[in-house]
Protein backbone atom coordinates (compact mmCIF):
# COMPACT_ATOMS: atom_id res chain seq x y z
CA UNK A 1 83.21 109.51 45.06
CA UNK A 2 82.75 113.16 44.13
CA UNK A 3 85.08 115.46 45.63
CA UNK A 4 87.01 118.63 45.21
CA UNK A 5 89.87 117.30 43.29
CA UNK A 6 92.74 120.36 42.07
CA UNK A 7 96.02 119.99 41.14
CA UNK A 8 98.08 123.36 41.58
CA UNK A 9 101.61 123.56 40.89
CA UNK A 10 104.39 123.29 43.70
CA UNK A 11 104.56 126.96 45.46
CA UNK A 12 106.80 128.15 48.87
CA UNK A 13 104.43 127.57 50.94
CA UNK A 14 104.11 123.64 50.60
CA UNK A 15 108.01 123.40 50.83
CA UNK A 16 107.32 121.81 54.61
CA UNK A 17 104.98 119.47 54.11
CA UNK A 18 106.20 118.82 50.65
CA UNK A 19 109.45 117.78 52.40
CA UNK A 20 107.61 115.46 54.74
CA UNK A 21 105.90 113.79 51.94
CA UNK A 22 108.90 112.79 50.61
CA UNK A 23 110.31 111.75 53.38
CA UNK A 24 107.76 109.29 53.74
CA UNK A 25 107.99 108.41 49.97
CA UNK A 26 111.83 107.89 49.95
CA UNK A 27 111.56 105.79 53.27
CA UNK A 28 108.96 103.23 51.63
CA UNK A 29 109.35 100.42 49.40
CA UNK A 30 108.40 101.96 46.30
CA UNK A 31 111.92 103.52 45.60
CA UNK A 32 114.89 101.74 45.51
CA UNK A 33 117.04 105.14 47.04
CA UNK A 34 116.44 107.02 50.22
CA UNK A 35 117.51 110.25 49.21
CA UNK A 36 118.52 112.62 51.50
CA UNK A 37 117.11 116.33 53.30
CA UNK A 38 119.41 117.70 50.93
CA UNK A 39 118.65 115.89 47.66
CA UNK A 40 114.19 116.84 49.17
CA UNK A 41 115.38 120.55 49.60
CA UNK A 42 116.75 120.94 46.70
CA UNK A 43 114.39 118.95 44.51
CA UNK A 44 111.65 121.30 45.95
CA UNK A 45 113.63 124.58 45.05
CA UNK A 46 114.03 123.48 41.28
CA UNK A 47 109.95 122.76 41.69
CA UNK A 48 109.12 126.33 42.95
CA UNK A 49 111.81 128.86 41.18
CA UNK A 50 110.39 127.77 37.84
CA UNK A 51 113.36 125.33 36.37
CA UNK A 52 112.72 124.33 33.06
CA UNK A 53 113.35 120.76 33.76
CA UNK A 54 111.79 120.11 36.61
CA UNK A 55 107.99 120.59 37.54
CA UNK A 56 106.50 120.12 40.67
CA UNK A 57 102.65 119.31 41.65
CA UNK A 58 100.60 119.19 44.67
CA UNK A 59 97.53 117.10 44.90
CA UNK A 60 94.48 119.19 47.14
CA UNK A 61 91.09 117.07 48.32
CA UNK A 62 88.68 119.15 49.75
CA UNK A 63 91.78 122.21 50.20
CA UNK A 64 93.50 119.39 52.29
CA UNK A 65 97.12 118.60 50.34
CA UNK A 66 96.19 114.97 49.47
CA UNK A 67 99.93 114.39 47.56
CA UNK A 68 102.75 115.75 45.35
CA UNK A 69 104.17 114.94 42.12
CA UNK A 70 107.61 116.14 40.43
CA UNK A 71 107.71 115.62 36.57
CA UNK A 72 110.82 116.09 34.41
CA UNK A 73 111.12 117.49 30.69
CA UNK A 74 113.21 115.85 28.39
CA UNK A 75 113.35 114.75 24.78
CA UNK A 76 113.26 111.21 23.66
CA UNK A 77 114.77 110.08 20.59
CA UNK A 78 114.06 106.74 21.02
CA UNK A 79 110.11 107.99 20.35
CA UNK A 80 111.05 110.96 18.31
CA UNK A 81 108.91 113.78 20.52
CA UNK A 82 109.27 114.90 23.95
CA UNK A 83 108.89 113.11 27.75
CA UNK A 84 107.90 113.30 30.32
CA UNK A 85 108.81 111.45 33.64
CA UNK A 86 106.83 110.90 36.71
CA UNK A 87 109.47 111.14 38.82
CA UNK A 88 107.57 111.18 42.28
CA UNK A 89 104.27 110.20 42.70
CA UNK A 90 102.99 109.64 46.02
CA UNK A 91 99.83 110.09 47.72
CA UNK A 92 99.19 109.96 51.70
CA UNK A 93 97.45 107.01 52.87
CA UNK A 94 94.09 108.41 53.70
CA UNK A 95 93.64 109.43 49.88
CA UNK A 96 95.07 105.97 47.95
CA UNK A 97 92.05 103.92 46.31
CA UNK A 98 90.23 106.90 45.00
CA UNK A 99 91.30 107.61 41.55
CA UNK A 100 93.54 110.37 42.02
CA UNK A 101 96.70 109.62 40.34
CA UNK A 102 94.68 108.68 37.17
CA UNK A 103 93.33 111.91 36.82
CA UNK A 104 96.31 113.47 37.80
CA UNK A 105 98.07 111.42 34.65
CA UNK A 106 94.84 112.29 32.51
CA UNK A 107 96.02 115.94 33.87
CA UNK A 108 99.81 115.46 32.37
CA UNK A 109 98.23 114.09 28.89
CA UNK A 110 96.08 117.10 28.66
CA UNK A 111 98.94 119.58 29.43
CA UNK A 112 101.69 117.74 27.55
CA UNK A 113 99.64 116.14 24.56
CA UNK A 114 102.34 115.30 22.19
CA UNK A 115 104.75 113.66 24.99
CA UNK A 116 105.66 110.05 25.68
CA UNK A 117 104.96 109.76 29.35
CA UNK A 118 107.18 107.59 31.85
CA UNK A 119 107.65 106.41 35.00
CA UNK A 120 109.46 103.98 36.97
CA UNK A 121 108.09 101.51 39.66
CA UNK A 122 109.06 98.97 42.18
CA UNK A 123 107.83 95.35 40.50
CA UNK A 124 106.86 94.54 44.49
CA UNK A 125 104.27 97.61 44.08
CA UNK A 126 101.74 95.76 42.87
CA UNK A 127 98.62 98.12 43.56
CA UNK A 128 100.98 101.11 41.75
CA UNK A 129 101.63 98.93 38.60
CA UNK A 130 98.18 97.79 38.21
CA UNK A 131 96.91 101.62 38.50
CA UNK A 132 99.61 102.51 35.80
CA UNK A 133 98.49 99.16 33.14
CA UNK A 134 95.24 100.78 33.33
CA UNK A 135 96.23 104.07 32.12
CA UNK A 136 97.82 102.84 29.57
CA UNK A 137 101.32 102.37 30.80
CA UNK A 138 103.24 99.23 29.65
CA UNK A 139 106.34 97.38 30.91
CA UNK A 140 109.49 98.36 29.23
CA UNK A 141 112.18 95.08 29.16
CA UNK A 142 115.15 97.77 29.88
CA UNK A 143 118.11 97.07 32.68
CA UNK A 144 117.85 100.72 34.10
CA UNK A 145 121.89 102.00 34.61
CA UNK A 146 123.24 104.61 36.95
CA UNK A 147 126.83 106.21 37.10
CA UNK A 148 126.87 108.80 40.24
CA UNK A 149 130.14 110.40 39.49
């Protein structure tokens, strides 16, 4: 399908339906938290007022905001270079089947070419996973750990 495909980066003006987005994400099966309207709000700030760690995207189709994507910047020393994590990745419905988060991670390779890129996913996503083997992602046999405070 040929169509007008951008990805722009994360401004004010998509802070609404940003928000809604991941609303929808956090509320699905493909994350294992909920989050919260604060955790969404402030995520989105650190997108738009230019934090060094955190990046965010928004997917247009045809001008129509098709998805979003926040990225973080770290270092790995496990690799030896720098990483980047998808850390939301979602796309609406209407858009899903037509290739747009592989050239959206074609997009990340391009602007961070020297970067291990990661993500985490749900094993019950099935359809996610199998979009991620093909580009190039591989299963990592890690227990992920968490200490909130």
């Amino acid at each position: 399908m040929n169509m007008d495909l951008k990805f722009r980066n994360m401004t004010n003006n998509d802070k609404q339906e940003v928000f809604s987005m991941m609303e929808a994400f956090y509320s699905s099966d493909a994350v294992y938290t909920n989050g919260s309207s604060d955790i969404f709000k402030s995520d989105i700030e650190y997108c738009i007022n230019d934090n060094p760690y955190l990046k965010g995207f928004v997917f247009e189709v045809e001008n129509n905001i098709a998805g979003y994507s926040m990225i973080s910047r770290s270092f790995s020393t496990e690799f030896g270079k720098p990483c980047i994590w998808f850390e939301d990745l979602y796309l609406k419905q209407k858009y899903r089947g037509l290739g747009i988060v592989p050239k959206f991670i074609d997009y990340v390779k391009k602007h961070y070419p020297d970067s291990v890129l990661r993500l985490e996913v749900e094993d019950e996503n099935t359809h996610a996973v199998h979009v991620y083997q093909k580009s190039g992602f591989q299963t990592l046999p890690y227990v992920e750990m968490i200490k909130l405070r």
